[in-house]
Protein backbone atom coordinates (compact mmCIF):
# COMPACT_ATOMS: atom_id res chain seq x y z
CA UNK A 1 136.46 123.38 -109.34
CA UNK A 2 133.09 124.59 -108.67
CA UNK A 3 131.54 123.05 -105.92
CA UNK A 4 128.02 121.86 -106.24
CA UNK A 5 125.51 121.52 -103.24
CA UNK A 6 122.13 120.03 -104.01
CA UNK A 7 119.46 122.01 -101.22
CA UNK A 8 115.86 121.19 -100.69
CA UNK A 9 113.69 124.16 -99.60
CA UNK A 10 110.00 123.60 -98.21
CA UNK A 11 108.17 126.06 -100.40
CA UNK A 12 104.30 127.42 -99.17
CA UNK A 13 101.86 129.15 -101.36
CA UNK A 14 102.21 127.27 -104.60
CA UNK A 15 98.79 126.23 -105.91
CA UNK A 16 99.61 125.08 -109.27
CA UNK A 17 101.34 124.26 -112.09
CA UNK A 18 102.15 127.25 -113.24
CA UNK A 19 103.64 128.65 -109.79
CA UNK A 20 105.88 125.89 -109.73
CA UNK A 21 107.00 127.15 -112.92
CA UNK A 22 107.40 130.63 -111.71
CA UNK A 23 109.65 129.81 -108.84
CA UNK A 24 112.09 127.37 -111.38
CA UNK A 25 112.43 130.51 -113.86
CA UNK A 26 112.75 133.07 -111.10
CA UNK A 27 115.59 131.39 -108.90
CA UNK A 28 117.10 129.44 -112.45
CA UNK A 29 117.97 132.84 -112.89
CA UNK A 30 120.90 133.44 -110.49
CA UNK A 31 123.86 132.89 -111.04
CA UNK A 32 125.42 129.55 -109.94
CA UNK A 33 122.01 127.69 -110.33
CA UNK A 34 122.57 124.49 -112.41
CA UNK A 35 119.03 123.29 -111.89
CA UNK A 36 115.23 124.13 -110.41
CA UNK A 37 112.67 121.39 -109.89
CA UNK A 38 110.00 123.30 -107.26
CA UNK A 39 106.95 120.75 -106.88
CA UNK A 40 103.42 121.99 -106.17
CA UNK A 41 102.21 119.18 -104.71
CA UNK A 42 104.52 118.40 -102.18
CA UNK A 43 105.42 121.87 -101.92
CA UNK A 44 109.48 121.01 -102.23
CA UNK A 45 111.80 122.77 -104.17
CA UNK A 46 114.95 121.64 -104.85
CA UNK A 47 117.84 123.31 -105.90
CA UNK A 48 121.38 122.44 -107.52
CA UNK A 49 123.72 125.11 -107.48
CA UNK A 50 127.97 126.52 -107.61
CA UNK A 51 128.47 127.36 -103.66
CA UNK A 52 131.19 129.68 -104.12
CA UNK A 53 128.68 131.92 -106.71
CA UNK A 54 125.10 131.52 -104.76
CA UNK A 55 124.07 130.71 -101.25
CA UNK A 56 120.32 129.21 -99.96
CA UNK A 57 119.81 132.58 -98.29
CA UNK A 58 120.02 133.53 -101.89
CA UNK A 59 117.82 131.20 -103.34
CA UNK A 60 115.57 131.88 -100.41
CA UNK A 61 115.46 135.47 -101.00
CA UNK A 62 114.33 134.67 -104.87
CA UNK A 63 111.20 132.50 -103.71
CA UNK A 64 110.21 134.94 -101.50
CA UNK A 65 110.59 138.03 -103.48
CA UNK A 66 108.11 136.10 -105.80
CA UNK A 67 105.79 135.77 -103.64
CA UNK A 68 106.05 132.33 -102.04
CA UNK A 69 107.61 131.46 -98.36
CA UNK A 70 110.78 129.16 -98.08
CA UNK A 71 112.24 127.75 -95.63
CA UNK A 72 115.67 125.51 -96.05
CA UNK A 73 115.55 121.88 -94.81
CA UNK A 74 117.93 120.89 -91.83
């Protein structure tokens, strides 16, 4: 069975709606994700995803390489 780690990632840059939007479609597209809720205001992301199919480096990787910084939370 699949096993499913929820992560929360702090997430800088996002300004608005729509950027929050921009990092749930970019990292809901790997594959593993079960779920994307990134918050501008708070500037949290949080991510539900398979373990054994993605890793946070990965999901890291996906924020970044749209143009936001991430860090994972200890």
């Amino acid at each position: 069975m699949a096993e499913l780690v929820t992560s929360r990632f702090t997430t800088t840059g996002m300004h608005c709606p729509s950027c929050a939007m921009l990092i749930q479609m970019s990292v809901g597209e790997l594959d593993g994700v079960q779920s994307v809720v990134a918050d501008n205001v708070t500037g949290l992301t949080e991510v539900t995803y398979d373990a054994e199919k993605v890793s946070a480096d990965a999901v890291v990787g996906e924020i970044v390489k749209a143009g936001y910084g991430a860090e994972l939370l200890g």
